[in-house]
PDB file of N, CA and C in Angstrom:
ATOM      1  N   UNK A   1       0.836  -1.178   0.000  1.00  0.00           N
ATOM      2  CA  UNK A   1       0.000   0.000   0.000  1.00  0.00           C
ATOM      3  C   UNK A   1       0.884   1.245   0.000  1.00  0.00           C
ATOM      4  N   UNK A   2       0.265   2.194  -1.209  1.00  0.00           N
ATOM      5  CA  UNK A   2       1.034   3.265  -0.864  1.00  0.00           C
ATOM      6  C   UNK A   2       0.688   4.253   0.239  1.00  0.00           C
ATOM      7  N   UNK A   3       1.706   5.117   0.751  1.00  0.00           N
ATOM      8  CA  UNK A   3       1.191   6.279   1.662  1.00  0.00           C
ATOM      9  C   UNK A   3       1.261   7.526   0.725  1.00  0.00           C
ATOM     10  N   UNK A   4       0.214   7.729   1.208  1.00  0.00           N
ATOM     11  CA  UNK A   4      -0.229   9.126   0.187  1.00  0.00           C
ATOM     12  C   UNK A   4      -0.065  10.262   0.940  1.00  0.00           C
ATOM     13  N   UNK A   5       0.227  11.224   0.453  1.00  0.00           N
ATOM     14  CA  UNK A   5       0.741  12.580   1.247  1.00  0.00           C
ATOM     15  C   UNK A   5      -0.798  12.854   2.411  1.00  0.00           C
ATOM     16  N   UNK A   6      -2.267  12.600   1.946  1.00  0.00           N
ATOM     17  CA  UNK A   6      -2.875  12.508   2.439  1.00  0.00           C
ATOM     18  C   UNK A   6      -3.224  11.818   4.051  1.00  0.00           C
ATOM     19  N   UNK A   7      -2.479  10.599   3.926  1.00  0.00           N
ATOM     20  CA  UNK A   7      -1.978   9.778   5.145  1.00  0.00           C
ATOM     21  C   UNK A   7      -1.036  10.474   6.093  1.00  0.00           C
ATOM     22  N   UNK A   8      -0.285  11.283   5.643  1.00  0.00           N
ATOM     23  CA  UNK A   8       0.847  11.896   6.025  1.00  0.00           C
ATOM     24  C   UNK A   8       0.229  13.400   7.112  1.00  0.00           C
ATOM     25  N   UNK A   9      -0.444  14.031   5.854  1.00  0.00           N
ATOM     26  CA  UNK A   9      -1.332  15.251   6.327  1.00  0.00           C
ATOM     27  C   UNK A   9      -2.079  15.010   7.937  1.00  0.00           C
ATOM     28  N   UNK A  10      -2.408  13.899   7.993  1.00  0.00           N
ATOM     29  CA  UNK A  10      -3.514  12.751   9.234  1.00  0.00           C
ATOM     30  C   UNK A  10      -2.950  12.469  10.024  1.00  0.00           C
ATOM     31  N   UNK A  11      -1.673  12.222  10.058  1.00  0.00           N
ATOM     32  CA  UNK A  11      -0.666  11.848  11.083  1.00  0.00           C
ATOM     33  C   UNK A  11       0.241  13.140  11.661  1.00  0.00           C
ATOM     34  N   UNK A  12       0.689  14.253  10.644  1.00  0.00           N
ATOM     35  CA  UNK A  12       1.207  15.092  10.862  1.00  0.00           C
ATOM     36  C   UNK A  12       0.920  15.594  12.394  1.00  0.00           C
ATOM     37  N   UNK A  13      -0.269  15.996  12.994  1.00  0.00           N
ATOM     38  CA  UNK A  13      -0.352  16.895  14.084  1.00  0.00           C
ATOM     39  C   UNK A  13       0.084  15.974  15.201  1.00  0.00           C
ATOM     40  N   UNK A  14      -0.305  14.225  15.313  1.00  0.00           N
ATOM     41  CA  UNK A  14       0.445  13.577  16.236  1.00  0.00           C
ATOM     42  C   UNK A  14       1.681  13.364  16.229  1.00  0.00           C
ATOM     43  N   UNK A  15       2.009  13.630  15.302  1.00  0.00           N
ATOM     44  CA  UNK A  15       3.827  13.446  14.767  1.00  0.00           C
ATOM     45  C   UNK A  15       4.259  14.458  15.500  1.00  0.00           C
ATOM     46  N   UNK A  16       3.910  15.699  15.221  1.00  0.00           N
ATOM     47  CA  UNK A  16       4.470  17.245  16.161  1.00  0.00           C
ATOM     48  C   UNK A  16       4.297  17.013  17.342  1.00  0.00           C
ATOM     49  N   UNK A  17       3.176  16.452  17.729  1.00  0.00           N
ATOM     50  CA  UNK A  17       2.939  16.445  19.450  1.00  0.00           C
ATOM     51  C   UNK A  17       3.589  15.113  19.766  1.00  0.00           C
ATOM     52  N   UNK A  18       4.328  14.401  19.054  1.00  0.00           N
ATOM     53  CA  UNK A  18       5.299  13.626  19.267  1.00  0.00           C
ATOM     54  C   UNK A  18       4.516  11.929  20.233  1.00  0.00           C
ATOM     55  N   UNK A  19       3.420  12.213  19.458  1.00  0.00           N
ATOM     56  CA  UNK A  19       2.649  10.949  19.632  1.00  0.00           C
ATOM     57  C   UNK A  19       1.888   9.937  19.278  1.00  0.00           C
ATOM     58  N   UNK A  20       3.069   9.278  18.187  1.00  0.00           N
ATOM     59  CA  UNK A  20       3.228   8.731  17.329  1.00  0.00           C
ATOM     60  C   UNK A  20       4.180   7.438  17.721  1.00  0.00           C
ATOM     61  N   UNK A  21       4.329   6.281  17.274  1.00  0.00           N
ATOM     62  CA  UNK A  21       5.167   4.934  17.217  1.00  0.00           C
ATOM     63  C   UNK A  21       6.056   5.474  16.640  1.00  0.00           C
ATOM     64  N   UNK A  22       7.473   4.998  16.817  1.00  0.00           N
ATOM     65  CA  UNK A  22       8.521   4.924  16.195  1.00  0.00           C
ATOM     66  C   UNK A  22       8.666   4.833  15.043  1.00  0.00           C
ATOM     67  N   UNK A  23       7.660   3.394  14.157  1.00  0.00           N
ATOM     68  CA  UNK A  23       7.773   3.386  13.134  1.00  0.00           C
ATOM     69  C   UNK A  23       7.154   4.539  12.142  1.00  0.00           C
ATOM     70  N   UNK A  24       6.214   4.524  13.022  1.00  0.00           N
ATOM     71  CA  UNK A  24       5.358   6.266  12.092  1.00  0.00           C
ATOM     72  C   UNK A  24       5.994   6.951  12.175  1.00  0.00           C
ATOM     73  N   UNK A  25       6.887   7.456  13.071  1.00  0.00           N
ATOM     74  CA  UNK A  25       7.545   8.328  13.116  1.00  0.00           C
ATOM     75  C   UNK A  25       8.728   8.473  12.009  1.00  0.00           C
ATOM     76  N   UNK A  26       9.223   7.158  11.581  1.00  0.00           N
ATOM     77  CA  UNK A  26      10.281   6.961  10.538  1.00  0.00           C
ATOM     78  C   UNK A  26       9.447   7.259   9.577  1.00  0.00           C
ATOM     79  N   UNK A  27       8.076   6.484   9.452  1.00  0.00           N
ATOM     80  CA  UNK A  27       7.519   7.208   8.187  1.00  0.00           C
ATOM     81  C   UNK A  27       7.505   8.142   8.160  1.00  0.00           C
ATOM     82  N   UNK A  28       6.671   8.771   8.433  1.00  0.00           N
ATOM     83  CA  UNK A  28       6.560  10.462   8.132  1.00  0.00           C
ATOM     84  C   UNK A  28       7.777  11.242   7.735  1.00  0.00           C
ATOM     85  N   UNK A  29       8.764  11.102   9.081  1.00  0.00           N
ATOM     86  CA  UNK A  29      10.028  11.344   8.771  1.00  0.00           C
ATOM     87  C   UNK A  29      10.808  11.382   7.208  1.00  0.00           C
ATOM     88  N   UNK A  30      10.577   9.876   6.674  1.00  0.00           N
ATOM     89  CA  UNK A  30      11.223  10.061   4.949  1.00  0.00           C
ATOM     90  C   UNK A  30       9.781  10.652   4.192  1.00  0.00           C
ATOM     91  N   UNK A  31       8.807  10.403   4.409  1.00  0.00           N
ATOM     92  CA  UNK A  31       8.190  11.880   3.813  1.00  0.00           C
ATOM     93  C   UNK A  31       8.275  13.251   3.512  1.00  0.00           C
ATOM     94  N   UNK A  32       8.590  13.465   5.063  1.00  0.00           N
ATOM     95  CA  UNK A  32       8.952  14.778   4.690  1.00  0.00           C
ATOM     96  C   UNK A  32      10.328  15.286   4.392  1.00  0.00           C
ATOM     97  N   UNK A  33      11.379  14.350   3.856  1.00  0.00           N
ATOM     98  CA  UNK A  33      12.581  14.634   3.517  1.00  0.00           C
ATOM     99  C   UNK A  33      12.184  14.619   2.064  1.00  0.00           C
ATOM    100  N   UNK A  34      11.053  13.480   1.415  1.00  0.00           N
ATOM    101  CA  UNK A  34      11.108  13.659   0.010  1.00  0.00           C
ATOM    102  C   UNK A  34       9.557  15.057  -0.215  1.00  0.00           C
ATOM    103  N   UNK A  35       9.121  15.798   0.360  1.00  0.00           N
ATOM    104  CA  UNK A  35       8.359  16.384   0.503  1.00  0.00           C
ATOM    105  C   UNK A  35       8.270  18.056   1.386  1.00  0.00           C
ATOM    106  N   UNK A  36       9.658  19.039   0.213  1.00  0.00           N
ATOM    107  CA  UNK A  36      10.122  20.026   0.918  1.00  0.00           C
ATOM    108  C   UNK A  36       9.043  21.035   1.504  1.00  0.00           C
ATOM    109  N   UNK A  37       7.795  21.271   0.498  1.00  0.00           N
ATOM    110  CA  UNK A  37       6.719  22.027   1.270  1.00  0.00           C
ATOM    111  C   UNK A  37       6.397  21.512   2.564  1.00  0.00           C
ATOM    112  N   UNK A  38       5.828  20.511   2.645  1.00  0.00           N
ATOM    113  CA  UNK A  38       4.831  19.980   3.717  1.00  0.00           C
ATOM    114  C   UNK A  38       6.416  20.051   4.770  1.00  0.00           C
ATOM    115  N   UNK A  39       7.349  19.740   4.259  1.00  0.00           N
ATOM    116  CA  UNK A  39       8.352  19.979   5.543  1.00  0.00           C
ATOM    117  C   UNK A  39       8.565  21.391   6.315  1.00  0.00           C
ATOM    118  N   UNK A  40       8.337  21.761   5.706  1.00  0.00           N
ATOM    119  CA  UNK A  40       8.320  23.983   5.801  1.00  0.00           C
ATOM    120  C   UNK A  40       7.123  23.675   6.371  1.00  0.00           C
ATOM    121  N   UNK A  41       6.198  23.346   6.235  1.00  0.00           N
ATOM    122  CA  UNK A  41       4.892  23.462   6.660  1.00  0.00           C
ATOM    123  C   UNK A  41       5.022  22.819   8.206  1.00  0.00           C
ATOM    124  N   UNK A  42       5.702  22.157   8.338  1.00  0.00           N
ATOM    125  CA  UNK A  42       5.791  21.074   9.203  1.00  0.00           C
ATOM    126  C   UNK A  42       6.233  21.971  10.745  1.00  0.00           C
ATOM    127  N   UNK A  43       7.431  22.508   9.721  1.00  0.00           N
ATOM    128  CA  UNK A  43       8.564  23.285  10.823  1.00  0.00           C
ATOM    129  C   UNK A  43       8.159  24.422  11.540  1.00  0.00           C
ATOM    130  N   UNK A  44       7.052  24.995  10.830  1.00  0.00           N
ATOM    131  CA  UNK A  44       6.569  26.341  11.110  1.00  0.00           C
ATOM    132  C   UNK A  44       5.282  25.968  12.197  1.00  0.00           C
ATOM    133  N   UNK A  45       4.875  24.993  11.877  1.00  0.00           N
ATOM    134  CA  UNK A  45       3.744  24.069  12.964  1.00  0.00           C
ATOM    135  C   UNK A  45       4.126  24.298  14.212  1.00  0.00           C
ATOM    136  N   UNK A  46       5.647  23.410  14.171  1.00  0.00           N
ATOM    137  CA  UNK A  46       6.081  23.297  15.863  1.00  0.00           C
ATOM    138  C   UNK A  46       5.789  24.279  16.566  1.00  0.00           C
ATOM    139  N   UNK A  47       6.174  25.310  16.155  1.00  0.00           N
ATOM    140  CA  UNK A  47       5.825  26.620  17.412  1.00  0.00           C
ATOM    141  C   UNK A  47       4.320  26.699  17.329  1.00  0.00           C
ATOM    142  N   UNK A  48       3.343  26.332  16.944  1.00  0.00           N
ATOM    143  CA  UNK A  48       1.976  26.729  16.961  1.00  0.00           C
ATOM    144  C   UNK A  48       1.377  25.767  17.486  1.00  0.00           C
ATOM    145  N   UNK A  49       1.827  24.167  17.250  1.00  0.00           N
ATOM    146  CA  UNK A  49       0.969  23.140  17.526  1.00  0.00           C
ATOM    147  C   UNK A  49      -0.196  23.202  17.488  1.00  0.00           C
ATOM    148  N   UNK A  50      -0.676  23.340  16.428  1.00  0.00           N
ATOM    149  CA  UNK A  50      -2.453  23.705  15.832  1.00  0.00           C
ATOM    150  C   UNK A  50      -2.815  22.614  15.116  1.00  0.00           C
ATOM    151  N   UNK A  51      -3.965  22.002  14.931  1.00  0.00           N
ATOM    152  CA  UNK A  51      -3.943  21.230  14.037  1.00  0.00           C
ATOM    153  C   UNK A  51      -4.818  21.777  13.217  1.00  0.00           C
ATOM    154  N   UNK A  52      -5.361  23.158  13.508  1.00  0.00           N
ATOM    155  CA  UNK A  52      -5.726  24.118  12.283  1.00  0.00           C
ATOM    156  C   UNK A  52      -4.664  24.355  11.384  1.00  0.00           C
ATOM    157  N   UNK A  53      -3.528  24.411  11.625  1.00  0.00           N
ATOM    158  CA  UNK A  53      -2.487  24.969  10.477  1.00  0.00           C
ATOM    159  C   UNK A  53      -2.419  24.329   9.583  1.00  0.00           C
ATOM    160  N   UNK A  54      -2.424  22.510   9.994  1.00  0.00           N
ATOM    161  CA  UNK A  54      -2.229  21.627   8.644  1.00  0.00           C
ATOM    162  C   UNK A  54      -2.883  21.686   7.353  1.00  0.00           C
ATOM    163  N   UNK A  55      -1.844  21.835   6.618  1.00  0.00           N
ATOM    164  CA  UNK A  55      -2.710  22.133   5.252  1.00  0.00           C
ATOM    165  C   UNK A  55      -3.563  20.842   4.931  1.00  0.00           C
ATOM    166  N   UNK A  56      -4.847  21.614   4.649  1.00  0.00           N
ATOM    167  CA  UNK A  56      -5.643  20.053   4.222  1.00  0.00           C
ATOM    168  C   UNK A  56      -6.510  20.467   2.614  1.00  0.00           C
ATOM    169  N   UNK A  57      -5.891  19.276   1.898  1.00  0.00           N
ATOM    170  CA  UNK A  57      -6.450  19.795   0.698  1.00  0.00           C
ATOM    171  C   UNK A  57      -7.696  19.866   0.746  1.00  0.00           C
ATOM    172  N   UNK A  58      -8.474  21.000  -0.217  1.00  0.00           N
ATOM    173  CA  UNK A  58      -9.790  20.625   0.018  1.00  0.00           C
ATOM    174  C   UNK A  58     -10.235  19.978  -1.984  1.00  0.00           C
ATOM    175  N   UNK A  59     -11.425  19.470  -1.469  1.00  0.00           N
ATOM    176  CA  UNK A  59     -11.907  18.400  -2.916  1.00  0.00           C
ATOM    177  C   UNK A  59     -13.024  19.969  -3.454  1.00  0.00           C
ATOM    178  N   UNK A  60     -12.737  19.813  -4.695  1.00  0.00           N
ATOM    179  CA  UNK A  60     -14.176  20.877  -5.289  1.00  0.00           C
ATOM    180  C   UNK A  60     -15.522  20.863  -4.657  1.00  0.00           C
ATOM    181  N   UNK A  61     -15.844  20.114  -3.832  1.00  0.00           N
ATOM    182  CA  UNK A  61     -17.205  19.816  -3.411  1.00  0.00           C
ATOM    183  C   UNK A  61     -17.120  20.674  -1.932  1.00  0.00           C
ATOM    184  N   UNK A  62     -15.994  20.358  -0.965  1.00  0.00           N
ATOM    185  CA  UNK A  62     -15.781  21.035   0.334  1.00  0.00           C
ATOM    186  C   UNK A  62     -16.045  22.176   0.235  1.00  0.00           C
ATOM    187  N   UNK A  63     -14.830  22.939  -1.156  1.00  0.00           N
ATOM    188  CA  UNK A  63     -14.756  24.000  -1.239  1.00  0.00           C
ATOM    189  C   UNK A  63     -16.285  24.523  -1.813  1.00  0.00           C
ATOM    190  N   UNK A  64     -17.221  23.935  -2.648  1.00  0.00           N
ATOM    191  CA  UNK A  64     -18.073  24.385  -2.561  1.00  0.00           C
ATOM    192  C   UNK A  64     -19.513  24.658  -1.526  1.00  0.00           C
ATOM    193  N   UNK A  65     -19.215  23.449  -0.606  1.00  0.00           N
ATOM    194  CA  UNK A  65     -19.782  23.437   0.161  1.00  0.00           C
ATOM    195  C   UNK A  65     -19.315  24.745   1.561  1.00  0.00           C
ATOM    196  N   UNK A  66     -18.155  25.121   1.547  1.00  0.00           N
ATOM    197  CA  UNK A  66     -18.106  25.986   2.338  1.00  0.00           C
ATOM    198  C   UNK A  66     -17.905  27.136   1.812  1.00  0.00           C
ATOM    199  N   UNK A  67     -17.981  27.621   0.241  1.00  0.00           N
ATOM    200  CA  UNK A  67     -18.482  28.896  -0.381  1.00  0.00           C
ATOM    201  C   UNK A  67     -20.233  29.431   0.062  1.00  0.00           C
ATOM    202  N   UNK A  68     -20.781  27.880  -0.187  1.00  0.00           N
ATOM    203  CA  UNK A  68     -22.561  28.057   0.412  1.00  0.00           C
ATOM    204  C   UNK A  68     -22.903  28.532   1.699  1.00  0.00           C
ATOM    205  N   UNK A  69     -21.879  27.967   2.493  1.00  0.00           N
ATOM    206  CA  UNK A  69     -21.794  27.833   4.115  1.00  0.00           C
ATOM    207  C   UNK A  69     -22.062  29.465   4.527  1.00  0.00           C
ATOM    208  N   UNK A  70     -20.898  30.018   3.694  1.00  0.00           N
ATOM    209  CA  UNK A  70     -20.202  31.322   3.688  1.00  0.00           C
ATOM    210  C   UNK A  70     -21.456  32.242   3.387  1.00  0.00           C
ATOM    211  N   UNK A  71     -22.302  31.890   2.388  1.00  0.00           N
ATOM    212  CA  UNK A  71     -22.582  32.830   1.500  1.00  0.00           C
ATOM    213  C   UNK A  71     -23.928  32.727   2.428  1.00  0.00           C
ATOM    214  N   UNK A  72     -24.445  31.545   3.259  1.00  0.00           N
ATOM    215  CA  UNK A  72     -25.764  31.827   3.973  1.00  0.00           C
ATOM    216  C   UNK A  72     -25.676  32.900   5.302  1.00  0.00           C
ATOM    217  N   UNK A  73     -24.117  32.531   5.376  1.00  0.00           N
ATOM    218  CA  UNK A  73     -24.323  33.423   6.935  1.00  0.00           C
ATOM    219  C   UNK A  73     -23.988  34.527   6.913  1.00  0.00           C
ATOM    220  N   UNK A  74     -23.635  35.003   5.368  1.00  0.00           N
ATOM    221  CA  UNK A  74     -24.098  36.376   5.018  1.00  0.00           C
ATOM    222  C   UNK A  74     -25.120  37.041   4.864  1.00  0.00           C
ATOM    223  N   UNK A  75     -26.289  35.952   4.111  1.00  0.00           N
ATOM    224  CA  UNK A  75     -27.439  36.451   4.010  1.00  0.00           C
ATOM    225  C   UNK A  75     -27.700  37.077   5.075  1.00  0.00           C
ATOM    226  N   UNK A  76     -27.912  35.928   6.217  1.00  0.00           N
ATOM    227  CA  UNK A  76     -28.227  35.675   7.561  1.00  0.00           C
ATOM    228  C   UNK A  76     -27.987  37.241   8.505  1.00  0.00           C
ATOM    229  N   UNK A  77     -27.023  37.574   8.153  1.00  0.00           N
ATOM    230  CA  UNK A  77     -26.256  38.763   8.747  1.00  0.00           C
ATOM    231  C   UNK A  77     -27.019  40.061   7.945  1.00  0.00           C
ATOM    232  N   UNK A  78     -27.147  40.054   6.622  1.00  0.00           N
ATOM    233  CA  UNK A  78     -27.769  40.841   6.375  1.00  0.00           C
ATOM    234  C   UNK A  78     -29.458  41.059   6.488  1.00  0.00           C
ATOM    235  N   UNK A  79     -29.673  39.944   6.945  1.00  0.00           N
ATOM    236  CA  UNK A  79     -31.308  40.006   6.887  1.00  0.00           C
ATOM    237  C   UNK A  79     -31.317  40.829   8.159  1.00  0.00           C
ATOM    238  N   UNK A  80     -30.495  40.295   9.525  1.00  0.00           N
ATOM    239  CA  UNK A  80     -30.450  40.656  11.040  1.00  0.00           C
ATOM    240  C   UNK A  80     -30.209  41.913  10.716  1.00  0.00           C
ATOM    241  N   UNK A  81     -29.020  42.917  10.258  1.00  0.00           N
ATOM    242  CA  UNK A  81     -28.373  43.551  10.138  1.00  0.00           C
ATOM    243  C   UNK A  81     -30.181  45.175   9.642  1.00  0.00           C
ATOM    244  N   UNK A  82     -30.181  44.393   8.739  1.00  0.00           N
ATOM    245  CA  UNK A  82     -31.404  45.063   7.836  1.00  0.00           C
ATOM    246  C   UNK A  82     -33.178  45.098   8.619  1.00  0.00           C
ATOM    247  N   UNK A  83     -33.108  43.964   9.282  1.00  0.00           N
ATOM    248  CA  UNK A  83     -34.247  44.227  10.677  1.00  0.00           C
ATOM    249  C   UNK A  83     -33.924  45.125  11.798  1.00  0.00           C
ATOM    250  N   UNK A  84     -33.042  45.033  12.268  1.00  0.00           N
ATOM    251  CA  UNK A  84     -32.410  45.759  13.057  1.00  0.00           C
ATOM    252  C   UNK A  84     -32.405  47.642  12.840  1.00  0.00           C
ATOM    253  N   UNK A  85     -31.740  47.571  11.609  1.00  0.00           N
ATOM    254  CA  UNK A  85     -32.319  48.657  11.153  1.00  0.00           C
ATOM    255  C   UNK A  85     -33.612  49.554  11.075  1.00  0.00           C
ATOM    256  N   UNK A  86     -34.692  48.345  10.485  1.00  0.00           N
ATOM    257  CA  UNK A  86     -35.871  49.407  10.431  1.00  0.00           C
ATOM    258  C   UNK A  86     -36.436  49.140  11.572  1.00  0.00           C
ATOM    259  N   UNK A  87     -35.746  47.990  12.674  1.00  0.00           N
ATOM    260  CA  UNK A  87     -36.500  48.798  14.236  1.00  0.00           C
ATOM    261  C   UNK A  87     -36.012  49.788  14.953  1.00  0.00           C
ATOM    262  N   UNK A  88     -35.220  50.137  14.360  1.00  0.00           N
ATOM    263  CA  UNK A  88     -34.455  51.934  14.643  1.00  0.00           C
ATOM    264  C   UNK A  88     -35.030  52.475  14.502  1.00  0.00           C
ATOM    265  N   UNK A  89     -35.514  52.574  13.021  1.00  0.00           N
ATOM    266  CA  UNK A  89     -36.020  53.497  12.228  1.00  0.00           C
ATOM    267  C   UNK A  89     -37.388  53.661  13.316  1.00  0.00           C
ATOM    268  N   UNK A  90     -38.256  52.841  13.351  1.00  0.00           N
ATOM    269  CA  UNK A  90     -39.367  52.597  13.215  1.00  0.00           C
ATOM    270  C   UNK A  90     -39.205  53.573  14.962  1.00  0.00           C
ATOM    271  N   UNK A  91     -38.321  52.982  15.625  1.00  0.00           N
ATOM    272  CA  UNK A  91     -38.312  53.597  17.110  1.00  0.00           C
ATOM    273  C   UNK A  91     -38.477  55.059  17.791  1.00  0.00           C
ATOM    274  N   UNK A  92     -37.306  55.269  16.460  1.00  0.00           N
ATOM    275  CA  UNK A  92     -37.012  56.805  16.073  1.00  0.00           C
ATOM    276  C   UNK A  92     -38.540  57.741  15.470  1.00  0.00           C
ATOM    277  N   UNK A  93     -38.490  56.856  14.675  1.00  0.00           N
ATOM    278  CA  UNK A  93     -39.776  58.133  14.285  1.00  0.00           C
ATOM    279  C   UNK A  93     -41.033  57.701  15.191  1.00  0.00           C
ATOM    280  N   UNK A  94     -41.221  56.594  15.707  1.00  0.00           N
ATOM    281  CA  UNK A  94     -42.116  56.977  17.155  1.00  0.00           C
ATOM    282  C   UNK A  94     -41.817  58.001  18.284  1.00  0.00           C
ATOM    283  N   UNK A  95     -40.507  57.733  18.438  1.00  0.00           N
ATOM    284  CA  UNK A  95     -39.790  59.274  19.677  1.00  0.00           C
ATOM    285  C   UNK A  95     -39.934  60.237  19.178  1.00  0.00           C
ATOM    286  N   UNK A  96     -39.544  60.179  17.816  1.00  0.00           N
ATOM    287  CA  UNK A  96     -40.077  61.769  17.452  1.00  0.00           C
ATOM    288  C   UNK A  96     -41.092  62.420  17.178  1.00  0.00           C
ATOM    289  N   UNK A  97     -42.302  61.619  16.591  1.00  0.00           N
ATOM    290  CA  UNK A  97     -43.895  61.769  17.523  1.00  0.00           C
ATOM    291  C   UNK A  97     -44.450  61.970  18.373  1.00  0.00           C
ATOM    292  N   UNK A  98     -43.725  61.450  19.223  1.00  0.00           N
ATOM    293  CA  UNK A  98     -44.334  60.929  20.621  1.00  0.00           C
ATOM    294  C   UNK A  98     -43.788  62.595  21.062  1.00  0.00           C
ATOM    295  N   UNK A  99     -42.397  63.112  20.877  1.00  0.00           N
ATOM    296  CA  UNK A  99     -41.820  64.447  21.246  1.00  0.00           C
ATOM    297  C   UNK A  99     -43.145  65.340  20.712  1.00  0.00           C
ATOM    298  N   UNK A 100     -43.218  65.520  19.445  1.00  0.00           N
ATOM    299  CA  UNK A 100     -43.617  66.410  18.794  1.00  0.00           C
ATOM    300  C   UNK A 100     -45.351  66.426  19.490  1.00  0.00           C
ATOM    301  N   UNK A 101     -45.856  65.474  19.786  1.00  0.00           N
ATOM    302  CA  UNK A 101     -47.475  65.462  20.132  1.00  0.00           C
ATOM    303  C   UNK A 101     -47.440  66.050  21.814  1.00  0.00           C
ATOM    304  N   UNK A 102     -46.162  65.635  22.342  1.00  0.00           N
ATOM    305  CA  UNK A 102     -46.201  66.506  23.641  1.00  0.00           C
ATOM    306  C   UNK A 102     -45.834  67.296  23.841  1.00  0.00           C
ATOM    307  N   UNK A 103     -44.577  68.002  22.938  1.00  0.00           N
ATOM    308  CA  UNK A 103     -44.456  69.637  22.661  1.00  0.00           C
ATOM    309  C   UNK A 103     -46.160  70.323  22.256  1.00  0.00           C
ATOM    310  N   UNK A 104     -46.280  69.801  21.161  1.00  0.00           N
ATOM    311  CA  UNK A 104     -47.633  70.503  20.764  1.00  0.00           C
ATOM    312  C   UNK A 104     -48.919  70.058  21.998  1.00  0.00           C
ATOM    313  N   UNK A 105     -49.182  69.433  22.434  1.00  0.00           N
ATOM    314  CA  UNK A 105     -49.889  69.488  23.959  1.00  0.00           C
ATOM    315  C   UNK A 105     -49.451  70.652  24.695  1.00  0.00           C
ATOM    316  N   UNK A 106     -48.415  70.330  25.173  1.00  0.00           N
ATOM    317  CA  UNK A 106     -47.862  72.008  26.237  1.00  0.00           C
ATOM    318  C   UNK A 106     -47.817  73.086  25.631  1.00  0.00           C
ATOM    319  N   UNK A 107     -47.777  72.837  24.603  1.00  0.00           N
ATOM    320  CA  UNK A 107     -47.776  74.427  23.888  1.00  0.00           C
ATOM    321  C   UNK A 107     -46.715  75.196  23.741  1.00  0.00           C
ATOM    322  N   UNK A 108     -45.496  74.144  23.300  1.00  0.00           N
ATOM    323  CA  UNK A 108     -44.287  74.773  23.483  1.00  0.00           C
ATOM    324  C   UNK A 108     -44.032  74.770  21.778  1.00  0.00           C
ATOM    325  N   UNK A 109     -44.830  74.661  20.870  1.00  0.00           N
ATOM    326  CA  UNK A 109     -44.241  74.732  19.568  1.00  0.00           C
ATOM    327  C   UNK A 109     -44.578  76.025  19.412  1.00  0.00           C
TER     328      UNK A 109
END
């Protein structure tokens, strides 16, 4: 069986946190000697220990699926964003009614 850089990507964050078998550890190891990005990638990890950092490819479908993801919780934001608004509005020009009908009551206009 081959190991696919993919296998590698999966193991990577236990490899950094150094909790991994020996032999995985040799694997990965000649991976990333024949594999100069993901080794840069690797090196720059250690100080972060994230397993957000690992690059993970994404397939056309992920990526589309989290363009959609993206694009609802914009809507989402703008619908809130845009209600929000006209209960301002709506607040505002009640206060300023509500001012104007009790100025004109007292007789201060």
């Amino acid at each position: 069986m081959e190991v696919t850089r993919n296998v590698i990507l999966d193991l990577l964050p236990m490899y950094l946190a150094n909790e991994v078998s020996a032999d995985t550890r040799a694997l990965v190891a000649k991976h990333l000697d024949a594999d100069p990005e993901l080794a840069r990638a690797a090196r720059e990890m250690t100080g972060s220990m994230s397993a957000r950092d690992v690059p993970v490819p994404l397939t056309k479908e992920d990526g589309m699926l989290a363009y959609l993801e993206v694009k609802r919780l914009q809507f989402r934001r703008t619908v809130l964003f845009t209600v929000t608004g006209a209960v301002l509005v709506f607040m505002l020009m009640g206060l300023s009614l509500a001012t104007f009908m009790f100025m004109t009551e007292q007789g201060l206009r």
